[in-house]
PDB file of N, CA and C in Angstrom:
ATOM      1  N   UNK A   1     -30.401  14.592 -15.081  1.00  0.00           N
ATOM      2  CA  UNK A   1     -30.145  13.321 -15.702  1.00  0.00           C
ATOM      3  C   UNK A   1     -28.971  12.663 -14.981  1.00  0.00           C
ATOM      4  N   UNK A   2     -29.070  11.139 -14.560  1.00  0.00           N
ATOM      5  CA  UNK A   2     -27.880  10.768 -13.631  1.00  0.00           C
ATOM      6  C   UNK A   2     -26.913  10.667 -14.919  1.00  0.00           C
ATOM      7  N   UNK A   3     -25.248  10.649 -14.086  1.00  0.00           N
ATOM      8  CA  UNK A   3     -24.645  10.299 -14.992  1.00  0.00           C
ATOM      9  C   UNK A   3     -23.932   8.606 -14.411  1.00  0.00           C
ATOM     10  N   UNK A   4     -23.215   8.493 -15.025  1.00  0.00           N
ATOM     11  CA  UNK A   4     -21.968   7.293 -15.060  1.00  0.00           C
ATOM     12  C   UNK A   4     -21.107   7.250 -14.028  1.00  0.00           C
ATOM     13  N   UNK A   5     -20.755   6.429 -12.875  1.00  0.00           N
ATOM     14  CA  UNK A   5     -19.584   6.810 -11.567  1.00  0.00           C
ATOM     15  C   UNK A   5     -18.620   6.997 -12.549  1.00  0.00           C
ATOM     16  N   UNK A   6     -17.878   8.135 -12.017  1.00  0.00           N
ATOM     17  CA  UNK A   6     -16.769   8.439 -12.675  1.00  0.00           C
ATOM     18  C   UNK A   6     -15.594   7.042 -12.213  1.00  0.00           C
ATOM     19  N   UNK A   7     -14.741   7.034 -13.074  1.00  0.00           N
ATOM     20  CA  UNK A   7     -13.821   6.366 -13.651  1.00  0.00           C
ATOM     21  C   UNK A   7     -12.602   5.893 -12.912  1.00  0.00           C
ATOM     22  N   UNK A   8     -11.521   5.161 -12.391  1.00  0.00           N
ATOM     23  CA  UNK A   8     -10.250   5.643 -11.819  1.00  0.00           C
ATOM     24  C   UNK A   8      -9.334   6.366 -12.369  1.00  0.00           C
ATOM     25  N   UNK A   9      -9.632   5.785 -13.900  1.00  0.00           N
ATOM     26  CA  UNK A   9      -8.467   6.828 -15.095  1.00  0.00           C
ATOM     27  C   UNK A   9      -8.884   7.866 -15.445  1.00  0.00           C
ATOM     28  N   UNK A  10     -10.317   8.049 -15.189  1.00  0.00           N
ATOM     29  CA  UNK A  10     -10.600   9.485 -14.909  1.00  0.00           C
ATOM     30  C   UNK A  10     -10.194  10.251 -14.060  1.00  0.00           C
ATOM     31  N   UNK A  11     -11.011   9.524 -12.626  1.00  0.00           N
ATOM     32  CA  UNK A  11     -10.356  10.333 -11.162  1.00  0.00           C
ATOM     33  C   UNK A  11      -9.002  10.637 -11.781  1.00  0.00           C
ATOM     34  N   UNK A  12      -7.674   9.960 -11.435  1.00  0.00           N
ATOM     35  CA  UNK A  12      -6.726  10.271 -11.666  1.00  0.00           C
ATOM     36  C   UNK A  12      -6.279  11.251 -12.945  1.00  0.00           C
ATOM     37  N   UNK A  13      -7.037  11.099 -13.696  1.00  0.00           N
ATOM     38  CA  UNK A  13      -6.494  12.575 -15.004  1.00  0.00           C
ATOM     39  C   UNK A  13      -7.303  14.105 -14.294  1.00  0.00           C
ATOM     40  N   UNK A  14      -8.531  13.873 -13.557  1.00  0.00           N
ATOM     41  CA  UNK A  14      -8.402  14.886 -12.889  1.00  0.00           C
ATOM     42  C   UNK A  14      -7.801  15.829 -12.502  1.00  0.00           C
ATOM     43  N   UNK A  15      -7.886  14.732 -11.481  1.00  0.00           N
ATOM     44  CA  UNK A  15      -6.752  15.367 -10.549  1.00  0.00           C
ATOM     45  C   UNK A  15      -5.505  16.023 -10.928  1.00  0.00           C
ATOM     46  N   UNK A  16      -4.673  15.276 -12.229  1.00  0.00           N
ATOM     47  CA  UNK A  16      -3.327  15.630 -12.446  1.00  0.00           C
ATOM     48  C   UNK A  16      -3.927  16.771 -12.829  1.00  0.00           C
ATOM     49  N   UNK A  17      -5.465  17.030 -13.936  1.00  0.00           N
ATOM     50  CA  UNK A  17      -5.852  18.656 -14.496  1.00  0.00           C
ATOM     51  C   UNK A  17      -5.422  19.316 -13.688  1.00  0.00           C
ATOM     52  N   UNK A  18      -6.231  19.082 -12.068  1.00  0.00           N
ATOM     53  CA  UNK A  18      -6.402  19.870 -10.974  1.00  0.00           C
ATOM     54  C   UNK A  18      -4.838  20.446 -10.708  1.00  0.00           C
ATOM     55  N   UNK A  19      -3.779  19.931 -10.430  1.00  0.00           N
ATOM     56  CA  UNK A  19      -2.468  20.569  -9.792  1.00  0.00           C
ATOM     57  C   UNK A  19      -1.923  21.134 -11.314  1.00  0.00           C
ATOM     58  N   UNK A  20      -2.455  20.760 -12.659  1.00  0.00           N
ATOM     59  CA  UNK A  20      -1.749  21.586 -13.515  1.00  0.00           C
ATOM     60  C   UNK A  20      -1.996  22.821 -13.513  1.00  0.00           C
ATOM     61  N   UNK A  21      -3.222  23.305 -12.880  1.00  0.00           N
ATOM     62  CA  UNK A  21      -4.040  24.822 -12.671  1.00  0.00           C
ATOM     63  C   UNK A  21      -3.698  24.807 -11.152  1.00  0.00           C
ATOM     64  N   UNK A  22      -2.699  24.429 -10.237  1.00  0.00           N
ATOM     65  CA  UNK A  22      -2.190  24.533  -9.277  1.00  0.00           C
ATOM     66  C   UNK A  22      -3.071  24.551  -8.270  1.00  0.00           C
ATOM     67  N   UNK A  23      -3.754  23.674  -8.306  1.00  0.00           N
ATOM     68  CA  UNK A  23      -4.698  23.470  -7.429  1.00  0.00           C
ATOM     69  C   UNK A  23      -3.874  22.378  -5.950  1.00  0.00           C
ATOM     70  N   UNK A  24      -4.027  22.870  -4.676  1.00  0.00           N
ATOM     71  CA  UNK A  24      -2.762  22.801  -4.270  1.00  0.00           C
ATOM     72  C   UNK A  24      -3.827  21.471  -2.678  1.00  0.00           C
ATOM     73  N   UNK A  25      -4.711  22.093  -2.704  1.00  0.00           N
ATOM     74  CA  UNK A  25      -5.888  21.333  -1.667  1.00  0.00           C
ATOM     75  C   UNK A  25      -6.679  19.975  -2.165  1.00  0.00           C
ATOM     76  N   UNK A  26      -6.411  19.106  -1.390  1.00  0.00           N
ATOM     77  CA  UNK A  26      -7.177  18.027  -2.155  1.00  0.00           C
ATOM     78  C   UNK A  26      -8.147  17.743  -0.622  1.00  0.00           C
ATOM     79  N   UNK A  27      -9.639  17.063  -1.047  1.00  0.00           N
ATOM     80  CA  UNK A  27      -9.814  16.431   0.205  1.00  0.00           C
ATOM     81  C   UNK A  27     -10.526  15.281  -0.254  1.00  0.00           C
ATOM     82  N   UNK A  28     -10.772  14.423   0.675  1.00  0.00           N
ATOM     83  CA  UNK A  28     -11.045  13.126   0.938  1.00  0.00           C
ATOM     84  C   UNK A  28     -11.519  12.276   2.250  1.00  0.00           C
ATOM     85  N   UNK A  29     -12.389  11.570   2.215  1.00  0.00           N
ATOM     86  CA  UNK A  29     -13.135  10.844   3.482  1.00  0.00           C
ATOM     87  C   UNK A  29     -13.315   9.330   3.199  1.00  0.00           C
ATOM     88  N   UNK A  30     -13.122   8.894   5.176  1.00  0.00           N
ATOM     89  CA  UNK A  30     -13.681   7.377   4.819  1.00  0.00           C
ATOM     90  C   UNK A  30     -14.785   7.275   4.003  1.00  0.00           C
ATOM     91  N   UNK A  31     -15.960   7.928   3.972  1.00  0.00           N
ATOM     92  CA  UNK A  31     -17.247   7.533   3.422  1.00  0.00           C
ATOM     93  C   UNK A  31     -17.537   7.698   1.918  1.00  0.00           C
ATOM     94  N   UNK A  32     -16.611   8.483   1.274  1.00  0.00           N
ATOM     95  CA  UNK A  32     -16.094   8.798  -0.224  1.00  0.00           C
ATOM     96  C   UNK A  32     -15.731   7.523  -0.728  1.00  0.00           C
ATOM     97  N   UNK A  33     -16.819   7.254  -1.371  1.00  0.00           N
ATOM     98  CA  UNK A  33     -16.341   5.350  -2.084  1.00  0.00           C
ATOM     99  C   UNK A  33     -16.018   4.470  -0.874  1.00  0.00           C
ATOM    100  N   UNK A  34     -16.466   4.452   0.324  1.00  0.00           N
ATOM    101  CA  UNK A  34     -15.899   3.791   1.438  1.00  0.00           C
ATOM    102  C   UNK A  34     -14.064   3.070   0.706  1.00  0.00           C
ATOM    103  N   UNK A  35     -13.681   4.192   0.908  1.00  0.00           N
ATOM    104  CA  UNK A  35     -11.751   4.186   0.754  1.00  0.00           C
ATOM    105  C   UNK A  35     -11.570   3.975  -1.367  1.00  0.00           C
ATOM    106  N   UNK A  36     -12.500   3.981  -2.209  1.00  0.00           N
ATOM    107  CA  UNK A  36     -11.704   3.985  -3.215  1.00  0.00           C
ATOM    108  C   UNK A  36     -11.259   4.972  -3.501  1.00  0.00           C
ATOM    109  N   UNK A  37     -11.661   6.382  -2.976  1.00  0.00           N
ATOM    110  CA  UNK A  37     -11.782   7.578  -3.435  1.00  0.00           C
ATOM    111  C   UNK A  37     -10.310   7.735  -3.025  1.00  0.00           C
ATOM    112  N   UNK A  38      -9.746   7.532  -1.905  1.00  0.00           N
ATOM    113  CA  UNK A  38      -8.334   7.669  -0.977  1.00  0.00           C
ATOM    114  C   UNK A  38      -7.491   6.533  -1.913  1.00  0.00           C
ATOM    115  N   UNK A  39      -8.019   5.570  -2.375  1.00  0.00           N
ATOM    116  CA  UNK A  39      -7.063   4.565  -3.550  1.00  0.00           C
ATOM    117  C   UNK A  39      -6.916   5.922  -4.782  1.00  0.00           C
ATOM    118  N   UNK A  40      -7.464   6.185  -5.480  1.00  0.00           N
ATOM    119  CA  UNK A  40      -7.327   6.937  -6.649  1.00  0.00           C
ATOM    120  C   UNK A  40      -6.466   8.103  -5.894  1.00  0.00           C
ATOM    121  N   UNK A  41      -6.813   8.712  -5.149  1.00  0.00           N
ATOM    122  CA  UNK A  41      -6.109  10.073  -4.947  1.00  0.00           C
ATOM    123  C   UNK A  41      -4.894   9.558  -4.449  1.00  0.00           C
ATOM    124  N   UNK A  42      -4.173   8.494  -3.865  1.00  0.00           N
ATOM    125  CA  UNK A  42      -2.914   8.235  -3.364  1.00  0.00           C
ATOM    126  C   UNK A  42      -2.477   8.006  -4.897  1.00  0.00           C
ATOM    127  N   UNK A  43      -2.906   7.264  -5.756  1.00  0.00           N
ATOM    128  CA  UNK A  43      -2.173   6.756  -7.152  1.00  0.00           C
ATOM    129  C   UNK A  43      -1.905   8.248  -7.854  1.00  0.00           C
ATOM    130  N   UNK A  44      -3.244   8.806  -7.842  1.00  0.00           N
ATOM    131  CA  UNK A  44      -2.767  10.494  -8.553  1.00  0.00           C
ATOM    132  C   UNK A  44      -1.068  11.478  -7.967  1.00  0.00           C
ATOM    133  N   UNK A  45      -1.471  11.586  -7.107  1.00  0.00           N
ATOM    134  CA  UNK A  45      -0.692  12.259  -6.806  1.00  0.00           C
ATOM    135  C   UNK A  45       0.811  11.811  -6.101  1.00  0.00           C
ATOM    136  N   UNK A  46       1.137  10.356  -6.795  1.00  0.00           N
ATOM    137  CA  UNK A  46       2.342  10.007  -5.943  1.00  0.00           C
ATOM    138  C   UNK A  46       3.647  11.297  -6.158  1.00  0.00           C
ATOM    139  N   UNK A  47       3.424  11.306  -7.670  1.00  0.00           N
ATOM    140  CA  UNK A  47       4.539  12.458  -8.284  1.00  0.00           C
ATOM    141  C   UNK A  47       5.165  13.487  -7.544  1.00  0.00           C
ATOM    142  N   UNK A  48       3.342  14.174  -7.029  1.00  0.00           N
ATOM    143  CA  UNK A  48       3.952  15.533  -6.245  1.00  0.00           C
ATOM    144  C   UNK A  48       2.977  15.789  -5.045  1.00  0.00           C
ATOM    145  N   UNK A  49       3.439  14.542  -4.263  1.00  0.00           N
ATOM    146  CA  UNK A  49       2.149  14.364  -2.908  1.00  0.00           C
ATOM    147  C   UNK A  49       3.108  15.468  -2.100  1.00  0.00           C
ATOM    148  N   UNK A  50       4.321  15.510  -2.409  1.00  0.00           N
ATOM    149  CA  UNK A  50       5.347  16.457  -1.182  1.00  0.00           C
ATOM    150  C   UNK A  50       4.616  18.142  -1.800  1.00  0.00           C
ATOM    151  N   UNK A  51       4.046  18.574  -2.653  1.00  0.00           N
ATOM    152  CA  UNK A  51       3.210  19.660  -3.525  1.00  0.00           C
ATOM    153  C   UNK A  51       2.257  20.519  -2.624  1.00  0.00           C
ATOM    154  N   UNK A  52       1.436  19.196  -2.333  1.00  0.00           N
ATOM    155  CA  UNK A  52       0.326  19.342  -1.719  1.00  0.00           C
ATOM    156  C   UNK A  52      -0.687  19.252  -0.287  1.00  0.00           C
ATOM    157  N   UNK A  53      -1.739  19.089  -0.196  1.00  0.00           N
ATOM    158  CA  UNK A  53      -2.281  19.440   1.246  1.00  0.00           C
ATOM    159  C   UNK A  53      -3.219  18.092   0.879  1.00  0.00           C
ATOM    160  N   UNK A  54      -3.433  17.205   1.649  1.00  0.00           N
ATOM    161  CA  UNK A  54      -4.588  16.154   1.377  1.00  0.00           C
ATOM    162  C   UNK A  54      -5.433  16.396   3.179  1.00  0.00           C
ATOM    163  N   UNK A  55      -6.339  16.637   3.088  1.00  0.00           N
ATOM    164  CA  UNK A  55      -7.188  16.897   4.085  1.00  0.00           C
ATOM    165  C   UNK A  55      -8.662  15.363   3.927  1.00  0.00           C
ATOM    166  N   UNK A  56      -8.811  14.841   5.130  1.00  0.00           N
ATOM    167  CA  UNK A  56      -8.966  13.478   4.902  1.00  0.00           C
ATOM    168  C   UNK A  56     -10.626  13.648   6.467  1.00  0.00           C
ATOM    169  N   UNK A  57     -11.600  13.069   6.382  1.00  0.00           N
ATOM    170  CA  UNK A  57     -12.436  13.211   7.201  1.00  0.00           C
ATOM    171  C   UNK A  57     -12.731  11.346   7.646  1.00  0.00           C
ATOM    172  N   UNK A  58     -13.178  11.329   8.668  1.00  0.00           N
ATOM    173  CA  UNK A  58     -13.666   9.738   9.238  1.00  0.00           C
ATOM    174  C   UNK A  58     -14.164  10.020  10.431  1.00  0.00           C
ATOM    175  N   UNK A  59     -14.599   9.156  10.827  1.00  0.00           N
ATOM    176  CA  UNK A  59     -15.093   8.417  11.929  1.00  0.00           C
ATOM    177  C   UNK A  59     -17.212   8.164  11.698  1.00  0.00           C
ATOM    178  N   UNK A  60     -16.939   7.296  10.906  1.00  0.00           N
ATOM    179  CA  UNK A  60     -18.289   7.242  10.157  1.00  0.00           C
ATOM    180  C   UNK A  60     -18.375   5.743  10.189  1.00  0.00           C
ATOM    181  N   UNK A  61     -20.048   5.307  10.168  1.00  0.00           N
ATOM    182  CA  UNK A  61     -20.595   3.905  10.073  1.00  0.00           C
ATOM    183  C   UNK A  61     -20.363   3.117   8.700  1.00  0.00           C
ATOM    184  N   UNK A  62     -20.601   2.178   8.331  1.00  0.00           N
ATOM    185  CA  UNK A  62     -20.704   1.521   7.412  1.00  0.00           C
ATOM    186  C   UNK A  62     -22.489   0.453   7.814  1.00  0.00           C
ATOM    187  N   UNK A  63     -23.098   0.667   8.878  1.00  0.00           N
ATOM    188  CA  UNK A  63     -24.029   0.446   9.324  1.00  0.00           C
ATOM    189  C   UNK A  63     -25.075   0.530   8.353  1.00  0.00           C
ATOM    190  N   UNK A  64     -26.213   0.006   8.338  1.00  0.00           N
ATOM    191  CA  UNK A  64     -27.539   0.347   7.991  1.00  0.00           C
ATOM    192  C   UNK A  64     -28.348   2.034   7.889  1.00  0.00           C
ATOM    193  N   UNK A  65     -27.446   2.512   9.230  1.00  0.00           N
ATOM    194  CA  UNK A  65     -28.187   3.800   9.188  1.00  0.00           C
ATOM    195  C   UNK A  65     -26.926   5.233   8.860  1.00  0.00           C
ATOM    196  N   UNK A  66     -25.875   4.349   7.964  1.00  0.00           N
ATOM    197  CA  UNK A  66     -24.507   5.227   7.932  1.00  0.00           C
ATOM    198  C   UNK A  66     -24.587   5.906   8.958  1.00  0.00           C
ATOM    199  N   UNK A  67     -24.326   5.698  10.553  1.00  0.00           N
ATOM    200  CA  UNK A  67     -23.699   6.713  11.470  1.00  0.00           C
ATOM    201  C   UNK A  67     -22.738   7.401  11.557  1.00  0.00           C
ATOM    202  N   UNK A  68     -22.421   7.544  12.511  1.00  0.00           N
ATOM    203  CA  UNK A  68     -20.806   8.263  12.848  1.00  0.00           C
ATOM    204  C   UNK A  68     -20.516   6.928  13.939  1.00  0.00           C
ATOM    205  N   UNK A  69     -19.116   6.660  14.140  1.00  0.00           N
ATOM    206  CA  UNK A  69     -18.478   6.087  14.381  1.00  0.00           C
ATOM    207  C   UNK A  69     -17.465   6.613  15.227  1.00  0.00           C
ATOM    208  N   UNK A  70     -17.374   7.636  16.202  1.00  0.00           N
ATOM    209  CA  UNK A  70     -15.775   8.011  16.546  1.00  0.00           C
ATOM    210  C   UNK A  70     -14.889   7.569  17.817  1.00  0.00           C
ATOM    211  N   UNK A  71     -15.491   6.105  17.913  1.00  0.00           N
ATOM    212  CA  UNK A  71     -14.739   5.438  18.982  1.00  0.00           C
ATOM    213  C   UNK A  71     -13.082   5.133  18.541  1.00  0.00           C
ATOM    214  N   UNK A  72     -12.609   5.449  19.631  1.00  0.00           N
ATOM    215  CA  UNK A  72     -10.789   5.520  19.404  1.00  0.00           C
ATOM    216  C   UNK A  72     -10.317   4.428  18.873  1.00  0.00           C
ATOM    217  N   UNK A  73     -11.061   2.749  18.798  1.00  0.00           N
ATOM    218  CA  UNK A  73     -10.749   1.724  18.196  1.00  0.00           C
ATOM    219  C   UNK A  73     -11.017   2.095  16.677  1.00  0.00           C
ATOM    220  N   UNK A  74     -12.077   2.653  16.432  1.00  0.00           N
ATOM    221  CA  UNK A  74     -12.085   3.018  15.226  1.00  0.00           C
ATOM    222  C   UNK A  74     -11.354   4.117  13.978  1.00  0.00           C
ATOM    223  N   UNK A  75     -11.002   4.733  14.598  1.00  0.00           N
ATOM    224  CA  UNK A  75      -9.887   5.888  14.314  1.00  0.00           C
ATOM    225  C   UNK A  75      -8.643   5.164  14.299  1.00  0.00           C
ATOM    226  N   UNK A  76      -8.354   4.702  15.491  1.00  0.00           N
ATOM    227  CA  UNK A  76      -7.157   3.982  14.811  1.00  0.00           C
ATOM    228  C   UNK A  76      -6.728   3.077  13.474  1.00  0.00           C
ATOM    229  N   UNK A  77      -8.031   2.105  13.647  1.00  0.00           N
ATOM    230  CA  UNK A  77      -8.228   1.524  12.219  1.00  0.00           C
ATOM    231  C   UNK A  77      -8.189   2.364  10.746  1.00  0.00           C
ATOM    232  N   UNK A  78      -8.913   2.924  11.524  1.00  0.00           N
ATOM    233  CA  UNK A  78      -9.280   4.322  10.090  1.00  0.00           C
ATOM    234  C   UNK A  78      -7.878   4.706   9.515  1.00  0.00           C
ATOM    235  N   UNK A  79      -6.913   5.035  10.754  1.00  0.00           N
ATOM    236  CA  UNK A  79      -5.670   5.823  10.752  1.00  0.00           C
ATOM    237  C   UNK A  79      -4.528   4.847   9.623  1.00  0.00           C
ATOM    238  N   UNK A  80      -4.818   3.406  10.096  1.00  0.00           N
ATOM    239  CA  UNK A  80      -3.873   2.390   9.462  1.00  0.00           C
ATOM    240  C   UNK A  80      -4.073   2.231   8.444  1.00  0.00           C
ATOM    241  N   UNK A  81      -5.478   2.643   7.921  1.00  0.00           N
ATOM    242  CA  UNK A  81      -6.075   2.254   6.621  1.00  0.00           C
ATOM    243  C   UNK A  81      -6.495   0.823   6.395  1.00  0.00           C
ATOM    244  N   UNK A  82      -6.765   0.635   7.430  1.00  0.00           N
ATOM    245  CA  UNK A  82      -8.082  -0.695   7.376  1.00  0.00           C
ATOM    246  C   UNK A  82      -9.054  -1.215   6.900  1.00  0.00           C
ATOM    247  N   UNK A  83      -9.509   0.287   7.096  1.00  0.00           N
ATOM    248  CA  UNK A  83     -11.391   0.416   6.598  1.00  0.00           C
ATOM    249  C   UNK A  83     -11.416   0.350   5.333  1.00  0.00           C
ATOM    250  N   UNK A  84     -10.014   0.895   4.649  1.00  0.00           N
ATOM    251  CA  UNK A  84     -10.091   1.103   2.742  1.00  0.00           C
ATOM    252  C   UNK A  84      -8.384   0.314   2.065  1.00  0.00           C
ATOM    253  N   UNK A  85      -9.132   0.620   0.765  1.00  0.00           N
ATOM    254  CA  UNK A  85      -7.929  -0.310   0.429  1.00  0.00           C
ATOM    255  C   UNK A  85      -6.545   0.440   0.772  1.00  0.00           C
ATOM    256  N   UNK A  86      -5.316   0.160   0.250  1.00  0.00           N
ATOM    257  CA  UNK A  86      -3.930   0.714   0.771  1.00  0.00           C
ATOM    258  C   UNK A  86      -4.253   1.861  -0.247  1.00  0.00           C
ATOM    259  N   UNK A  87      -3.605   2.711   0.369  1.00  0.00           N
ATOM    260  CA  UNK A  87      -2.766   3.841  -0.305  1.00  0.00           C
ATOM    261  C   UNK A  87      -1.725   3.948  -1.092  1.00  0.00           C
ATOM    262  N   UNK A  88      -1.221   4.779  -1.835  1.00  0.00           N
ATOM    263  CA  UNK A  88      -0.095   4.474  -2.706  1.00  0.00           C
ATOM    264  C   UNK A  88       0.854   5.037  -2.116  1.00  0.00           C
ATOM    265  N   UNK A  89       1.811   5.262  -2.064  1.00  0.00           N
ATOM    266  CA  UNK A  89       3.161   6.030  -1.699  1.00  0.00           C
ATOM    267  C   UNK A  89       3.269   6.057  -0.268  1.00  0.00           C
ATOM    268  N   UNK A  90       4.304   6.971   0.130  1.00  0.00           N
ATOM    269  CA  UNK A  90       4.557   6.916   1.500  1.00  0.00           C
ATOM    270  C   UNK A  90       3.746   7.748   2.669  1.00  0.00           C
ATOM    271  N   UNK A  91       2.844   8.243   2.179  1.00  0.00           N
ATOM    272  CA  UNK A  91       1.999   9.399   2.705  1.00  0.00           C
ATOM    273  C   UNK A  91       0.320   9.180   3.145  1.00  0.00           C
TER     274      UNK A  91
END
């Protein structure tokens, strides 16, 4: 049975579950919500981003046929956070 996209005030209470059971690994990709997924997880974890490990994947299409993407113009973009909205904190 499908469910409902989860939430941002969800994502984010997650997550805080997640590091209360010391969950110490987070990961995340351009293609994950093309960048909302990297919005919610920067807002979660501003508290105790110095805590943790954020492991982050890209170089992907936004194309018709979602490719891969790993031309160095694109990575860089990726890198600045271009492709998705800003991030929260300094990290």
């Amino acid at each position: 049975m499908p469910t409902a996209p989860p939430t941002k005030r969800g994502g984010v209470a997650a997550i805080h579950k997640a590091h209360d059971v010391a969950v110490t690994d987070f990961d995340t990709a351009e293609r994950y919500g093309w960048g909302e997924t990297k919005e919610i997880l920067g807002r979660a974890v501003r508290s105790f981003r110095d805590e943790i490990l954020i492991a982050t994947r890209f170089g992907f299409s936004r194309d018709q046929d979602f490719g891969f993407d790993s031309r160095a113009e694109h990575i860089r973009t990726v890198r600045r956070g271009e492709s998705a909205p800003p991030r929260h904190g300094p990290h």
